[in-house]
Protein backbone atom coordinates (compact mmCIF):
# COMPACT_ATOMS: atom_id res chain seq x y z
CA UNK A 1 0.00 0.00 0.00
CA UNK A 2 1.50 3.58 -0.95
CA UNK A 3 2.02 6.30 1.30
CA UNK A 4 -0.69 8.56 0.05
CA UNK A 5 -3.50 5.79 0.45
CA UNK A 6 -2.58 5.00 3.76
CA UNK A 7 -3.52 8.51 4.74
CA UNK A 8 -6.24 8.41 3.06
CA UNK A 9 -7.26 5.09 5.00
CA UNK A 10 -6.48 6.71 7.98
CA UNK A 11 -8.21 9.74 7.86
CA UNK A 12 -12.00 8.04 6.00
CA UNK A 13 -13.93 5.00 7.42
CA UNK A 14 -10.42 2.86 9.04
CA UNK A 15 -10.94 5.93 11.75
CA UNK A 16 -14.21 3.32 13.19
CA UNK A 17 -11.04 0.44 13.54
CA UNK A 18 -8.82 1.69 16.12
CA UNK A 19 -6.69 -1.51 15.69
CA UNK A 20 -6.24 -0.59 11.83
CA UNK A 21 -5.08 3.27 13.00
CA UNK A 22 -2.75 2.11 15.80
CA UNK A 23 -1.20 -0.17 12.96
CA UNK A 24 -0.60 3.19 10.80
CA UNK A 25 1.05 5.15 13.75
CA UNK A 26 4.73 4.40 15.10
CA UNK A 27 4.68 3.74 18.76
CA UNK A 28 6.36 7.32 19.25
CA UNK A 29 3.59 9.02 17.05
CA UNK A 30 3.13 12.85 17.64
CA UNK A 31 0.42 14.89 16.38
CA UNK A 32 0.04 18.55 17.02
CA UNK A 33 -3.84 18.64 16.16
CA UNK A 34 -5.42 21.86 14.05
CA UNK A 35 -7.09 22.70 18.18
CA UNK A 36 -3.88 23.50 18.53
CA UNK A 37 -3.35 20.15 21.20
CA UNK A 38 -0.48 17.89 21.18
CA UNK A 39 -1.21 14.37 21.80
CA UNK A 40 0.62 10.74 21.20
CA UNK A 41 -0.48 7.46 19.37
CA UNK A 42 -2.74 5.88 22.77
CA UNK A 43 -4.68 9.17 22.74
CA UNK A 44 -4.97 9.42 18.70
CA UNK A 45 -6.26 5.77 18.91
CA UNK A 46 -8.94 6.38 21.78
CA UNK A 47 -10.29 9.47 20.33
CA UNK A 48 -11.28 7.75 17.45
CA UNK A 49 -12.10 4.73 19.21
CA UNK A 50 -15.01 7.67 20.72
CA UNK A 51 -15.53 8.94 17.71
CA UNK A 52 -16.78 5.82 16.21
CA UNK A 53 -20.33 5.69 17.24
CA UNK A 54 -21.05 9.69 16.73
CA UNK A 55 -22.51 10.89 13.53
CA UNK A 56 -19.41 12.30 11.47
CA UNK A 57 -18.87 15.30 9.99
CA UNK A 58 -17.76 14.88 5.87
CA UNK A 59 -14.16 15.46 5.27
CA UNK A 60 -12.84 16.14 1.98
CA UNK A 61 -8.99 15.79 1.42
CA UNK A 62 -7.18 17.22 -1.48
CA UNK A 63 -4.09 18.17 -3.12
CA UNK A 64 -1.68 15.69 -1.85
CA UNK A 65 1.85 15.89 -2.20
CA UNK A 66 4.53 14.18 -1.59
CA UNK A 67 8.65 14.80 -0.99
CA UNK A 68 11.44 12.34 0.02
CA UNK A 69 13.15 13.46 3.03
CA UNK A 70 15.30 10.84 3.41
CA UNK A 71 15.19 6.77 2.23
CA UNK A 72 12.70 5.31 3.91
CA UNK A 73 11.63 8.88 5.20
CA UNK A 74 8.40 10.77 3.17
CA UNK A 75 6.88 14.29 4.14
CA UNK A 76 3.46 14.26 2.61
CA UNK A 77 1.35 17.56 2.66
CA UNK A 78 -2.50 17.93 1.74
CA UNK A 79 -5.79 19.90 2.44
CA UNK A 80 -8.87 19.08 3.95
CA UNK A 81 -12.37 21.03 4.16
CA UNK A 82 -14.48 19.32 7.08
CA UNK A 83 -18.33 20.31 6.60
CA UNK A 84 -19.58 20.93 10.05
CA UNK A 85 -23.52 20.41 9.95
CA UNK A 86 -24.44 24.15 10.88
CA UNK A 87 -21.30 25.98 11.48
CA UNK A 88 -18.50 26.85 8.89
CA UNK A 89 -16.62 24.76 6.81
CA UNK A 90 -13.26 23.94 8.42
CA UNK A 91 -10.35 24.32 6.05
CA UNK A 92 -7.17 22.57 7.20
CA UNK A 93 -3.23 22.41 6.09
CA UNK A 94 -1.88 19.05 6.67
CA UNK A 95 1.34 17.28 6.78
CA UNK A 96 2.64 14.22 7.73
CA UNK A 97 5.93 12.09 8.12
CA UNK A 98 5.68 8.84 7.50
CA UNK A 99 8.75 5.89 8.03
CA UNK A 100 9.15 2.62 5.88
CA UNK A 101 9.49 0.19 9.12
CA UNK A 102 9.99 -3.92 8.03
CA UNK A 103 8.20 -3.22 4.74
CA UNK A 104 5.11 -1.16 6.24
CA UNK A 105 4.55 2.41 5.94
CA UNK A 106 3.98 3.75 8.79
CA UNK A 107 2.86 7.71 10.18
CA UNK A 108 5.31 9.42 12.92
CA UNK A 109 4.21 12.58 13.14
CA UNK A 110 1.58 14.79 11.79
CA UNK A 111 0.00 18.37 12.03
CA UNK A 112 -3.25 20.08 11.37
CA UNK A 113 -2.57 23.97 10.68
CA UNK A 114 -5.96 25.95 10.43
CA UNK A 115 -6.29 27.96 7.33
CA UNK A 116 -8.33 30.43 5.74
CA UNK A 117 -9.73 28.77 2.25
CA UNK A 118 -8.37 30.36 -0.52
CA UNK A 119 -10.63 33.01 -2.77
């Protein structure tokens, strides 16, 4: 599975599997959310795990790109617009590094910046 589809996985329906999204994350995962929080991999996992049974809000994600950092080492940058059911649409800059570890691509960091959608 390719880099780009795994964060696709993880951020769509594998979200209701919080085995499948601890198997995406490195043990030492850090995310610095677009709330501005900073939390690790257990805390990713059981906030999804939460999540699971409430009604979600649609998330589109868009223009994905992605750079080699290093072998074995990606940077992948995209968009997202989540529709919030009577509130604003929530535009978000994202990036993530993900590691090739024993074959498997897995996520080790990522970052939700807020943004203002572009005019």
């Amino acid at each position: 599975m390719d880099v780009p589809t795994n964060a696709r996985a993880e951020k769509h329906p594998v979200g209701n599997y919080p085995g499948r999204v601890a198997a995406l994350l490195t043990d030492d995962f850090l995310e610095f959310g677009r709330s501005g929080g900073v939390c690790g991999k257990d805390e990713v996992v059981h906030s999804l795990a939460a999540e699971r049974d409430c009604e979600r809000s649609e998330l589109t994600a868009y223009g994905y790109e992605l750079r080699i950092l290093a072998v074995g080492v990606v940077l992948l940058t995209y968009r997202t617009i989540r529709k919030e059911e009577g509130g604003p649409d929530l535009h978000t800059l994202r990036s993530s590094v993900w590691k090739l570890i024993d074959g498997h691509w897995q996520m080790a960091f990522h970052q939700g910046t807020p943004i203002v959608p572009k005019t």
